[in-house]
N, C-alpha and C. Protein backbone atom coordinates (compact mmCIF):
# COMPACT_ATOMS: atom_id res chain seq x y z
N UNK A 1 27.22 75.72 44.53
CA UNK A 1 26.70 75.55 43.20
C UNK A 1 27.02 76.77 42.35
N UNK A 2 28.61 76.82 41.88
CA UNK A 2 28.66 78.24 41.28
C UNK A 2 28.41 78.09 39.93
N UNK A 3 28.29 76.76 39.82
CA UNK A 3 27.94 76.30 38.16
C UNK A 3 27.36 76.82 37.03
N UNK A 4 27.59 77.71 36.03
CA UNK A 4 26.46 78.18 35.59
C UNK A 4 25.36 77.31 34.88
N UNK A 5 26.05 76.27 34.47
CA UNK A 5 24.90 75.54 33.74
C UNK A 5 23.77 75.16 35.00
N UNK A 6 25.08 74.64 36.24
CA UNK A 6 23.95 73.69 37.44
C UNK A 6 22.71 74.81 37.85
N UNK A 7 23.18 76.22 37.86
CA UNK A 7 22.10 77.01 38.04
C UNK A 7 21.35 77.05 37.52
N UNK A 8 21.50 77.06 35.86
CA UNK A 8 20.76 77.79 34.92
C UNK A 8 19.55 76.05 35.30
N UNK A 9 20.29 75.18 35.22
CA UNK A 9 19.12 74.03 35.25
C UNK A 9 18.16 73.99 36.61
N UNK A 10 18.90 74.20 37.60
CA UNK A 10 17.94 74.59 38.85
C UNK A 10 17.21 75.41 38.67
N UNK A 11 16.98 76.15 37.86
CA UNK A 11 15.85 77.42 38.15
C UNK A 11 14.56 76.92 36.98
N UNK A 12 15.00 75.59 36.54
CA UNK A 12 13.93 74.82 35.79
C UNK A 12 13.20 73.73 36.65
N UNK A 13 13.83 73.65 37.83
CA UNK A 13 13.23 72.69 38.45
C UNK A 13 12.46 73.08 39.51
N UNK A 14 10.95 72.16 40.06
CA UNK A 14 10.50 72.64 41.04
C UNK A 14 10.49 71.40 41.71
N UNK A 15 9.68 71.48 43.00
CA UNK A 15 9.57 70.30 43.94
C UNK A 15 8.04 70.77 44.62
N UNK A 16 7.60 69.83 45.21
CA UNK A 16 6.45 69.94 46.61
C UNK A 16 6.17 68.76 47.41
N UNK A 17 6.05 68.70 48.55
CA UNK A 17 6.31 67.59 49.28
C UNK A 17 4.95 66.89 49.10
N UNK A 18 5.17 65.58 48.79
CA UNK A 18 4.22 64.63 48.26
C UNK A 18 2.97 64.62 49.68
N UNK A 19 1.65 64.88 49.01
CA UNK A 19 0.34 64.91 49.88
C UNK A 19 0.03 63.87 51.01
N UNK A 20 0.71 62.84 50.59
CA UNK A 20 0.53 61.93 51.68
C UNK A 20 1.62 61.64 52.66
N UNK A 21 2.39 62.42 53.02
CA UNK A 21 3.86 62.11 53.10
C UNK A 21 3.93 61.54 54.68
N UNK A 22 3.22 62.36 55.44
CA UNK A 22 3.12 61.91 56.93
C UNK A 22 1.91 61.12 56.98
N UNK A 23 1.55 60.36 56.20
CA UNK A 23 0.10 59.39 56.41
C UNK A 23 0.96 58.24 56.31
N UNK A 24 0.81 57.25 57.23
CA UNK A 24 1.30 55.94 57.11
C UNK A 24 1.06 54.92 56.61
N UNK A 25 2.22 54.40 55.42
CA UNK A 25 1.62 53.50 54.65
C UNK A 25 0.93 52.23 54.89
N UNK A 26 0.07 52.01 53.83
CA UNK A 26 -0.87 50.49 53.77
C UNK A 26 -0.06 49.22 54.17
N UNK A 27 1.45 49.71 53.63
CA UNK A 27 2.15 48.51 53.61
C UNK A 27 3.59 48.49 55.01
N UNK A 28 3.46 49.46 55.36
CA UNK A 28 4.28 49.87 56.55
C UNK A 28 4.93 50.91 57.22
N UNK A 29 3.61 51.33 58.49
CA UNK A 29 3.26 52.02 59.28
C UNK A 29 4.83 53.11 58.93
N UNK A 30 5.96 52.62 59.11
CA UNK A 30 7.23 53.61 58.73
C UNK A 30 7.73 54.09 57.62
N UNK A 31 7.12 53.80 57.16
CA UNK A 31 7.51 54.27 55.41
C UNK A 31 7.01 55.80 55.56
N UNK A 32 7.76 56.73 54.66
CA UNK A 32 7.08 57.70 53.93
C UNK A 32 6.89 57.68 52.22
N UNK A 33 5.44 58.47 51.75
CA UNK A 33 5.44 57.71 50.26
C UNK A 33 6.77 59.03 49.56
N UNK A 34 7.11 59.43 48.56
CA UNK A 34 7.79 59.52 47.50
C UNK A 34 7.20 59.84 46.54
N UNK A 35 7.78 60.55 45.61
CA UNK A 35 7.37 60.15 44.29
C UNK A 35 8.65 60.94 43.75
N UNK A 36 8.83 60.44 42.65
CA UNK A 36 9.73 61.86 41.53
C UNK A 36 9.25 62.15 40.19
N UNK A 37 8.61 63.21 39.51
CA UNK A 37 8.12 63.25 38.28
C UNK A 37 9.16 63.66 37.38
N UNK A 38 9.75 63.74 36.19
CA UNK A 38 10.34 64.16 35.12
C UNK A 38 9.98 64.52 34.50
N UNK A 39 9.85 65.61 33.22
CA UNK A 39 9.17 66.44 32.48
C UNK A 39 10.24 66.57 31.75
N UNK A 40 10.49 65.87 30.40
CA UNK A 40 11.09 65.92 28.68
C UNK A 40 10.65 66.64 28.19
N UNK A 41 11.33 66.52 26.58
CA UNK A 41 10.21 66.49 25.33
C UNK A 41 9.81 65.35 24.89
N UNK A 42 10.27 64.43 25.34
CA UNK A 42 9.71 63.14 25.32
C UNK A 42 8.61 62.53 26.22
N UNK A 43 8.24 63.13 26.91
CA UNK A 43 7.51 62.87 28.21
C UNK A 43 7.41 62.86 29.12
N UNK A 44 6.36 62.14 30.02
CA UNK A 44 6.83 62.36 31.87
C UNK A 44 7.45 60.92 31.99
N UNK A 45 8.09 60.92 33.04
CA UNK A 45 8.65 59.82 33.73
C UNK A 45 8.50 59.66 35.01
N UNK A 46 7.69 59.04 35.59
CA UNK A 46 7.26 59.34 36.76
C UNK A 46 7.76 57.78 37.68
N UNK A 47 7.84 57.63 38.98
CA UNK A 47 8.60 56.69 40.00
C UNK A 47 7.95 57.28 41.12
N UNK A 48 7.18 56.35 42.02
CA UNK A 48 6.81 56.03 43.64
C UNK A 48 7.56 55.40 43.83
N UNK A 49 7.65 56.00 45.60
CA UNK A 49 8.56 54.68 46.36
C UNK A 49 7.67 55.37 47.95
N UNK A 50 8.17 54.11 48.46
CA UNK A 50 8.12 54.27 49.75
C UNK A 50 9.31 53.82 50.90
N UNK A 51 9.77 55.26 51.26
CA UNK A 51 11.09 55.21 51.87
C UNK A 51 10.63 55.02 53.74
N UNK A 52 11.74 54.24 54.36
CA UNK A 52 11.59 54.70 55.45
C UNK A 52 12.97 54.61 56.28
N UNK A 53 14.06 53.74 55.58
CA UNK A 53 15.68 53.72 56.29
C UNK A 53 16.02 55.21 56.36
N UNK A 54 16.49 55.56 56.93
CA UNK A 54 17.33 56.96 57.32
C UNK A 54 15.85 57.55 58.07
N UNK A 55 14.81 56.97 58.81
CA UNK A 55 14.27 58.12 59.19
C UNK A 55 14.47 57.98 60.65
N UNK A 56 14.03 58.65 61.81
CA UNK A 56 14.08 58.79 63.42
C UNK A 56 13.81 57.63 64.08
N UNK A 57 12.92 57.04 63.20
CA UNK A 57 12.18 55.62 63.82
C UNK A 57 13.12 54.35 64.55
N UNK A 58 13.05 53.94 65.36
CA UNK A 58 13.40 53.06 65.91
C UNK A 58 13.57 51.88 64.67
N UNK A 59 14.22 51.48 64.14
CA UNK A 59 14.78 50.16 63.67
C UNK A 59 14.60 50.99 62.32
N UNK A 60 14.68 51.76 61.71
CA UNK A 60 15.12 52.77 60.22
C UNK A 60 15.81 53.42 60.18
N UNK A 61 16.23 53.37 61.88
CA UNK A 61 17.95 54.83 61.92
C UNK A 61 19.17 54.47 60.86
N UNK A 62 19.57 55.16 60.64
CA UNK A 62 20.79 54.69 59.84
C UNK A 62 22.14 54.32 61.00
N UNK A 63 23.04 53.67 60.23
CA UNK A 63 23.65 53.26 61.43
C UNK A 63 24.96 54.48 61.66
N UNK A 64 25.76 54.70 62.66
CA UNK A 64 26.55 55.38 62.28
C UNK A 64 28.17 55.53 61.18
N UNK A 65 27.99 53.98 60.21
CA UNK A 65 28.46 53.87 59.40
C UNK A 65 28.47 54.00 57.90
N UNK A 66 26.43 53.93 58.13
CA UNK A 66 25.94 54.12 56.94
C UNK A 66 25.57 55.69 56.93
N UNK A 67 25.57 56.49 57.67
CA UNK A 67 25.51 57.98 57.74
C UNK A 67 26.88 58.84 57.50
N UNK A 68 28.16 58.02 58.06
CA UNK A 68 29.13 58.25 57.43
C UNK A 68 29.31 58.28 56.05
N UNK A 69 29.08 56.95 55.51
CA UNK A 69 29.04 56.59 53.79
C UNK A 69 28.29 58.08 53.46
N UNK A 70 27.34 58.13 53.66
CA UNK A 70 26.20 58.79 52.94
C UNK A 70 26.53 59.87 52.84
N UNK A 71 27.17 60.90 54.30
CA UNK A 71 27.79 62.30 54.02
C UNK A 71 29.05 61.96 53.21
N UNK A 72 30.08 61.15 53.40
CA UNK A 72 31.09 61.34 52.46
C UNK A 72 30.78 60.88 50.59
N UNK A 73 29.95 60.30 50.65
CA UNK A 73 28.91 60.17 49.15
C UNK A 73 28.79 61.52 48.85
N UNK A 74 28.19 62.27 49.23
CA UNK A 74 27.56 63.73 48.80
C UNK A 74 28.84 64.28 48.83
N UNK A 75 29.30 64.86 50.35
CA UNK A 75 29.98 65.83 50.06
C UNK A 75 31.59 66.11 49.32
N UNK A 76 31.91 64.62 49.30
CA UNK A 76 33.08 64.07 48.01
C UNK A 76 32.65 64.88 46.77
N UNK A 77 31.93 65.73 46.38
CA UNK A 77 31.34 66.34 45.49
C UNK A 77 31.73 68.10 45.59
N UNK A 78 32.01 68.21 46.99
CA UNK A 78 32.58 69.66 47.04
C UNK A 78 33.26 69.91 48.09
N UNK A 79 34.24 68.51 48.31
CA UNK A 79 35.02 68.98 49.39
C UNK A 79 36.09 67.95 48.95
N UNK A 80 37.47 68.44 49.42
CA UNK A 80 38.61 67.09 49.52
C UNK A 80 38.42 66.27 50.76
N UNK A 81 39.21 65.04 50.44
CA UNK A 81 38.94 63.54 50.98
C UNK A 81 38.99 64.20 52.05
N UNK A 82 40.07 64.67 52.48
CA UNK A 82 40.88 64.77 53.66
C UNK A 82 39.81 65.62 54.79
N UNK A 83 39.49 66.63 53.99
CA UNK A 83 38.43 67.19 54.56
C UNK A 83 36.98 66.86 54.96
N UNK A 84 37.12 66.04 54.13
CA UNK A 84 35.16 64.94 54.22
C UNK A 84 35.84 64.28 55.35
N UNK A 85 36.95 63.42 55.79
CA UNK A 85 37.07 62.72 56.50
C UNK A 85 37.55 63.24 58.06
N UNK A 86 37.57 64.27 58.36
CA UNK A 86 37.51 65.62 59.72
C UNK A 86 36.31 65.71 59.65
N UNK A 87 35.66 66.34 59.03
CA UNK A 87 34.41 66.75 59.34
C UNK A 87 33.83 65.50 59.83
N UNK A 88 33.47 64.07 59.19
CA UNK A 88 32.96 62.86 59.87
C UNK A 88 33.96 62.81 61.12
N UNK A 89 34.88 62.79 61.22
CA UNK A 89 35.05 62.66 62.70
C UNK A 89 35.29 63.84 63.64
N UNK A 90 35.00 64.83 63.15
CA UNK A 90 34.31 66.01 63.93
C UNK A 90 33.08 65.57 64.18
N UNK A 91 32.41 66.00 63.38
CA UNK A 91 30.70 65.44 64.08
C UNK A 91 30.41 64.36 64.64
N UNK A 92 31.26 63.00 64.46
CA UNK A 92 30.90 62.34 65.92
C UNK A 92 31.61 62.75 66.94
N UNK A 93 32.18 63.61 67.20
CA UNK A 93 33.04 63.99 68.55
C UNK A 93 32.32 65.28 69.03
N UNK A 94 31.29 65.70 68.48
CA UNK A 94 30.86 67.27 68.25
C UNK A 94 30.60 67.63 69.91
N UNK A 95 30.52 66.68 70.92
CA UNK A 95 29.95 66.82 72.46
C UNK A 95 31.50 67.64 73.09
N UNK A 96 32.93 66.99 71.92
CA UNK A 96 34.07 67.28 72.43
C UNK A 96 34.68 68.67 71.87
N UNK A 97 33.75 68.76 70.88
CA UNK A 97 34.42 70.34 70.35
C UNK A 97 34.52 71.69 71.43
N UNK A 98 35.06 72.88 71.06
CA UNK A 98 35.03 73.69 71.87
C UNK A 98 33.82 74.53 71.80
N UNK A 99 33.40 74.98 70.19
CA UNK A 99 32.93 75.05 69.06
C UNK A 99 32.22 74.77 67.83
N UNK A 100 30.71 74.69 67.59
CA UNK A 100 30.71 74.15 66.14
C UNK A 100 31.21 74.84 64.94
N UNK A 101 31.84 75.62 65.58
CA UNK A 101 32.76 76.51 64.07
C UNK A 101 34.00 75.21 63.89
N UNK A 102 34.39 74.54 64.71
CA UNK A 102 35.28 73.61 64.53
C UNK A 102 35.32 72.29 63.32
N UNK A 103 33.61 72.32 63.53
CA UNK A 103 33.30 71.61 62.06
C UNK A 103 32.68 71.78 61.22
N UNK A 104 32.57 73.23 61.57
CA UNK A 104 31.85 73.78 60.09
C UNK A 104 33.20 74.37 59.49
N UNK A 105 34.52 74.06 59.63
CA UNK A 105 35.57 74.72 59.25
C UNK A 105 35.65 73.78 58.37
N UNK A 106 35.23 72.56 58.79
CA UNK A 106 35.83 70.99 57.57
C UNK A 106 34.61 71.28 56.90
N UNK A 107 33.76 71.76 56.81
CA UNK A 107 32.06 71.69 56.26
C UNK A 107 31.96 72.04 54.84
N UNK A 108 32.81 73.60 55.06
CA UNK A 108 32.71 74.75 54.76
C UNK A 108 33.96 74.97 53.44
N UNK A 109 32.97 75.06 51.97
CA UNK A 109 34.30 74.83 50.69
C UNK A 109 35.05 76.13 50.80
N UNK A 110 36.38 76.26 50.33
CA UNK A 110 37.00 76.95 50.13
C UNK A 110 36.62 78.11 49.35
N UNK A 111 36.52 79.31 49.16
CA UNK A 111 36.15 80.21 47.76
C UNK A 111 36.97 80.75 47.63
């Protein structure tokens, strides 16, 4: 994030992990609740959810295709293709590396 604007806007933002987060929901025991607030000059904007795909749980794991998608989603953002696509198949081979410097080499942006 050498961005100056992306910085200058991060240091406006805060977070705290929502109070109920490990209490299990009313509506299903695997969920965790969510929330995201927004703060304008126009107002708040506020959104609950209750997430539970991508978590440890037995039948919410992600699959290992949709965890693929998901890292090459993000890190297509600060890495080339070529490189998002080593690193995913580094880390499923990671039992075969010599090294995890091996894929933190694909991980890891250029400066």
């Amino acid at each position: 994030m050498a961005d100056p604007a992306v910085r200058a806007f991060m240091s406006r933002v805060s977070y705290q992990v929502h109070p109920a987060y490990r209490r299990p929901s009313s509506r299903d025991a695997h969920a965790s609740p969510g929330a995201v607030e927004v703060v304008t000059r126009r107002g708040v904007l506020r959104d609950d959810a209750e997430y539970a795909h991508g978590s440890s749980v037995d039948g919410f794991r992600l699959t290992d295709a949709a965890l693929s998608e998901k890292f090459t989603h993000n890190a297509a953002r600060v890495l080339p293709a070529d490189r998002v696509e080593r690193a995913v198949e580094a880390a499923f081979a990671l039992d075969t590396l010599a090294d995890a410097g091996e894929l933190m080499r694909h991980v890891t942006p250029d400066r």
